[in-house]
N, C-alpha and C. Protein backbone atom coordinates (compact mmCIF):
# COMPACT_ATOMS: atom_id res chain seq x y z
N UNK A 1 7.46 -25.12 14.15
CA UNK A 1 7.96 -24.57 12.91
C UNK A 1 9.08 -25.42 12.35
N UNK A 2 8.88 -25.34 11.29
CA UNK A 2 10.34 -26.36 10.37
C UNK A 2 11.02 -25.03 9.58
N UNK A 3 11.57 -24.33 10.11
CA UNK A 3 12.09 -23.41 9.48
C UNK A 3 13.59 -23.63 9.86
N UNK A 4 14.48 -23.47 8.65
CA UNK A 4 15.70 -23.85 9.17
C UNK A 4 16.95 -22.67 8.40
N UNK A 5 17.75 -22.58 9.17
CA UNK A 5 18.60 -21.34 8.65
C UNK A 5 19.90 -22.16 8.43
N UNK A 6 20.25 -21.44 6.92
CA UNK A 6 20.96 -21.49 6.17
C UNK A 6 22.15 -20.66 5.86
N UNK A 7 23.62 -21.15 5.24
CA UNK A 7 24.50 -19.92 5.30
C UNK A 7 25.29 -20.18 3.80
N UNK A 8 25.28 -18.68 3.63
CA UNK A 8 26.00 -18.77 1.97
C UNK A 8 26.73 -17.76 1.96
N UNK A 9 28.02 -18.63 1.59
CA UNK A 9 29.68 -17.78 1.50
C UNK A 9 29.60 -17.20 -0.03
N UNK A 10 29.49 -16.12 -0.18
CA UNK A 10 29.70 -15.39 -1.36
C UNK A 10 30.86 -14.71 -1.04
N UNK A 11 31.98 -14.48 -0.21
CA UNK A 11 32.97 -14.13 -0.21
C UNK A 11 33.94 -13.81 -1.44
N UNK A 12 34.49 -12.71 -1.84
CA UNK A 12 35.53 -12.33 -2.46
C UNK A 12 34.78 -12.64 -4.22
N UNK A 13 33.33 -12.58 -4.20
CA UNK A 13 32.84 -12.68 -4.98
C UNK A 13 32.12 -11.44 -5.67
N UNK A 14 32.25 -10.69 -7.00
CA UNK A 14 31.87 -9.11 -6.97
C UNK A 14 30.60 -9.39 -7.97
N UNK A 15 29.72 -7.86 -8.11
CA UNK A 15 28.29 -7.70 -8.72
C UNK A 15 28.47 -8.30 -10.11
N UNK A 16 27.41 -9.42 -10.21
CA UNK A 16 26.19 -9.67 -9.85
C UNK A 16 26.40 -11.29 -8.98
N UNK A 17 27.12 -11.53 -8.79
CA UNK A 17 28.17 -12.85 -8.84
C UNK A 17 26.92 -13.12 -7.33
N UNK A 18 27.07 -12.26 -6.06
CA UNK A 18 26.12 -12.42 -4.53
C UNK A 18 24.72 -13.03 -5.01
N UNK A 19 24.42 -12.01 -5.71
CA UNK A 19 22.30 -12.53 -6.54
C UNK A 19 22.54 -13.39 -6.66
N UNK A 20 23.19 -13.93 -7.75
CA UNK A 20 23.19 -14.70 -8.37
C UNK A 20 23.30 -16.11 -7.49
N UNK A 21 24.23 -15.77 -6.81
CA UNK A 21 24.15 -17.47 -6.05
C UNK A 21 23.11 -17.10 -5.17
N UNK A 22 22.41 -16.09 -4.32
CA UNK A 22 21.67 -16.45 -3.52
C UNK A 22 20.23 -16.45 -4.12
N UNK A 23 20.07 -15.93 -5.62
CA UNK A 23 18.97 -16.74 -6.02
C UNK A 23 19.01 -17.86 -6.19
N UNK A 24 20.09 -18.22 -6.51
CA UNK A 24 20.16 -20.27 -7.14
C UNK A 24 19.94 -21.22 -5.95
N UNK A 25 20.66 -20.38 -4.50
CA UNK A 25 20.71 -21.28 -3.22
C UNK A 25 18.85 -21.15 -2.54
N UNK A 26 18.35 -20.06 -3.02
CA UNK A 26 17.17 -20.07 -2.49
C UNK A 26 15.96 -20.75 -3.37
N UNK A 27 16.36 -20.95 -4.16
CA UNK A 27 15.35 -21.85 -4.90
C UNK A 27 15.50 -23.55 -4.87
N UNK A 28 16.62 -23.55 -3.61
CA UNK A 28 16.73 -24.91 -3.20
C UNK A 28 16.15 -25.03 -1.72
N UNK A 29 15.64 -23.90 -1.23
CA UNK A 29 15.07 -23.56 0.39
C UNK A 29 13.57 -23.87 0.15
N UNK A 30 13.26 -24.63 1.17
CA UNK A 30 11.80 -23.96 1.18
C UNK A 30 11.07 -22.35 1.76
N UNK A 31 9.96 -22.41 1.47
CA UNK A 31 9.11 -21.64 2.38
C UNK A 31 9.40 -20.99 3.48
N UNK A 32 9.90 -19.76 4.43
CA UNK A 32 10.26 -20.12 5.46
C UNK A 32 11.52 -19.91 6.03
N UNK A 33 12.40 -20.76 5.32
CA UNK A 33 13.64 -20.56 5.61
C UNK A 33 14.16 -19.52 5.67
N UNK A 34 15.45 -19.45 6.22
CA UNK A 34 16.83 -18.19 6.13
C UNK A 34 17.64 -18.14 6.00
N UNK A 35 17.91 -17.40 4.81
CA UNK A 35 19.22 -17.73 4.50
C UNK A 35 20.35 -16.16 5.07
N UNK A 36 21.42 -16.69 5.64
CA UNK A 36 22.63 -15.58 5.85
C UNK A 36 23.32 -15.63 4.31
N UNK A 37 23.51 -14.81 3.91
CA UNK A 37 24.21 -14.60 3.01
C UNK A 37 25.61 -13.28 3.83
N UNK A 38 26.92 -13.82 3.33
CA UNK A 38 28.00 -13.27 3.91
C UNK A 38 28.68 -12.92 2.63
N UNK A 39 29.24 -11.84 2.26
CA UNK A 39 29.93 -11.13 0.97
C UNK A 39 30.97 -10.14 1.69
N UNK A 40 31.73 -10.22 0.70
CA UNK A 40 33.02 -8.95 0.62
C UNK A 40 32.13 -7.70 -0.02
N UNK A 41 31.49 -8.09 -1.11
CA UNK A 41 30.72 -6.75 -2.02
C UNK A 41 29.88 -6.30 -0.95
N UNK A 42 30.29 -4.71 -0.84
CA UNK A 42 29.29 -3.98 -0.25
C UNK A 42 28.18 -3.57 -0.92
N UNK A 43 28.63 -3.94 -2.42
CA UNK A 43 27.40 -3.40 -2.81
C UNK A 43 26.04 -4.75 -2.83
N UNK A 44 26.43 -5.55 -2.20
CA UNK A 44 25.27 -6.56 -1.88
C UNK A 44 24.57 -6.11 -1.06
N UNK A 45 24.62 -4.85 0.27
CA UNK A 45 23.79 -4.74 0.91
C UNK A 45 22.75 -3.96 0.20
N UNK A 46 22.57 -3.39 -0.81
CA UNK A 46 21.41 -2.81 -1.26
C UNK A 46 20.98 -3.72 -2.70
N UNK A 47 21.85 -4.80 -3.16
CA UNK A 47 21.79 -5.25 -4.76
C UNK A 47 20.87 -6.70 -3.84
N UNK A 48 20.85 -7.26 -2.77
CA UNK A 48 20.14 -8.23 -2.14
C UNK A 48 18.58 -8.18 -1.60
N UNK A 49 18.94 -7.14 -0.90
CA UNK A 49 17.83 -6.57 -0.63
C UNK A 49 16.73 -6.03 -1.47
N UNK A 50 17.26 -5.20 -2.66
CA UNK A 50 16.24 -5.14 -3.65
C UNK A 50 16.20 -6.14 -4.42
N UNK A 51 16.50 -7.67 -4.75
CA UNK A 51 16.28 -8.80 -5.17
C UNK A 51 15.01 -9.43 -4.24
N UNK A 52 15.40 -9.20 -3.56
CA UNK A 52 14.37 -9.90 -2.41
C UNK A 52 12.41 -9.48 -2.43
N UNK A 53 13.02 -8.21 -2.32
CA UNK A 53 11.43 -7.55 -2.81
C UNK A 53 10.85 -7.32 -4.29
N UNK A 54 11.67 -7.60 -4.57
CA UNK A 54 11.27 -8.32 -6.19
C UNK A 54 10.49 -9.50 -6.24
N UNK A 55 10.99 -10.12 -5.60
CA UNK A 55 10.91 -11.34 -5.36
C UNK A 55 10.07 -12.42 -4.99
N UNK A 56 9.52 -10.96 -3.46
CA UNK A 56 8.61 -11.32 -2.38
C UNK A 56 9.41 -12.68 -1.15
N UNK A 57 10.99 -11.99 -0.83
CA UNK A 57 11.45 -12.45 -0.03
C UNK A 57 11.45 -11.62 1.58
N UNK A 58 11.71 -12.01 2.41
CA UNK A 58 11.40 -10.81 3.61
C UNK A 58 13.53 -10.86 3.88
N UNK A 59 13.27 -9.41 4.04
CA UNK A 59 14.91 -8.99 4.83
C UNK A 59 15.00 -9.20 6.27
N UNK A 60 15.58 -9.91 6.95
CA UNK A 60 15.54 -9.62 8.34
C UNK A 60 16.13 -8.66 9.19
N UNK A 61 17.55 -8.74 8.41
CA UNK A 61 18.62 -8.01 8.92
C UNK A 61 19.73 -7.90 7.96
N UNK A 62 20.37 -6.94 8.57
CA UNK A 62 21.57 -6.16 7.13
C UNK A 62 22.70 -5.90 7.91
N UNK A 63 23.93 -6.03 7.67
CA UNK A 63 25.13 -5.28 8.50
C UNK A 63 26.48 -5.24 8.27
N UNK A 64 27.64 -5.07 8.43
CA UNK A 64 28.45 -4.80 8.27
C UNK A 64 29.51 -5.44 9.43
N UNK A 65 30.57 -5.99 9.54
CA UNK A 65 31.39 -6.65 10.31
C UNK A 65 32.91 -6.88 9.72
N UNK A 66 33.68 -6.83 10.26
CA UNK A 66 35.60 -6.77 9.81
C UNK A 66 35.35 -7.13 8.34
N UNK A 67 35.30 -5.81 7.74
CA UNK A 67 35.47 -6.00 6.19
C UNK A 67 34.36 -7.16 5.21
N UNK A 68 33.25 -7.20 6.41
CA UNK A 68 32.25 -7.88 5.37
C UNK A 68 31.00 -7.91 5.54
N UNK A 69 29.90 -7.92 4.72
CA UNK A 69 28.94 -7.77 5.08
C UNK A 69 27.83 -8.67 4.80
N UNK A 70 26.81 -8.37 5.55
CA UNK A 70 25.74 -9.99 5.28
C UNK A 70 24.33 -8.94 5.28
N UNK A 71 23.89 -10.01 4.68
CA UNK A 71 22.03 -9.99 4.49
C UNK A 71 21.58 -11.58 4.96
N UNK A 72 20.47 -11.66 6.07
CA UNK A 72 19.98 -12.48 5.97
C UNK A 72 18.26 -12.14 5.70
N UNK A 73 17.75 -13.52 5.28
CA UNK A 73 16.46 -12.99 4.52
C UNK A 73 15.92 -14.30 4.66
N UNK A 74 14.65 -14.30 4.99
CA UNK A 74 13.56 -15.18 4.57
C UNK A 74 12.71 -15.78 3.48
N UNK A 75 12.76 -16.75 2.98
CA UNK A 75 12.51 -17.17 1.88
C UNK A 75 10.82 -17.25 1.88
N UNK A 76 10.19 -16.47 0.81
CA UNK A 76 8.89 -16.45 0.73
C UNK A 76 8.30 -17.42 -0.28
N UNK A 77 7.23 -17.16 -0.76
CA UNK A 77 6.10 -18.14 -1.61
C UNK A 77 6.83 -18.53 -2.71
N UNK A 78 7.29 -17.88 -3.55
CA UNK A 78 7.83 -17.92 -4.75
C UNK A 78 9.45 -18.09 -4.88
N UNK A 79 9.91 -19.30 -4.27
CA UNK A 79 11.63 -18.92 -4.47
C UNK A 79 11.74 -19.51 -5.45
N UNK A 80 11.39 -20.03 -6.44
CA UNK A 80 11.95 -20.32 -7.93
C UNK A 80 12.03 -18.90 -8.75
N UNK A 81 11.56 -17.94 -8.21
CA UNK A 81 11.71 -16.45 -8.68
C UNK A 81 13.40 -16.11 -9.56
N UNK A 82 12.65 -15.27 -10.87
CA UNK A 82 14.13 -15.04 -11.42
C UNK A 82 14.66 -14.14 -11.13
N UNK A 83 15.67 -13.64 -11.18
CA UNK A 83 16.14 -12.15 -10.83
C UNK A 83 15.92 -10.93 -12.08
């Protein structure tokens, strides 16, 4: 597999500001890939996740850690996808 994981600081960054870069960073991923996405906005754990299945990205995992939270996700067929 050439699948390679990826990490994107959206830190101290608020809605829509998270999408937004992790659509722009995933349309530089291929196929495959994963990207961590790490945010202060909590409200990224549900504003990412429903981007994703829009999208036709896969969620892997979701969580919460000292005041921050991440989505990482798999990049599917279509990452030039708009939001």
């Amino acid at each position: 597999m050439n699948e390679a994981l990826h990490e994107l600081d959206v830190r101290r960054m608020l809605c829509p500001m998270p999408v937004i870069k992790t659509q722009n960073k995933v349309r530089t991923l291929s196929t495959g890939d994963c990207l961590r996405v790490v945010c202060t906005d909590p409200g990224a754990l549900s504003d990412i996740p429903a981007w994703c299945r829009i999208n036709g990205h896969e969620v892997l995992e979701i969580g919460e850690a000292d005041n921050e939270v991440f989505v990482v996700l798999r990049v599917g067929e279509d990452n030039g996808a708009l939001f």
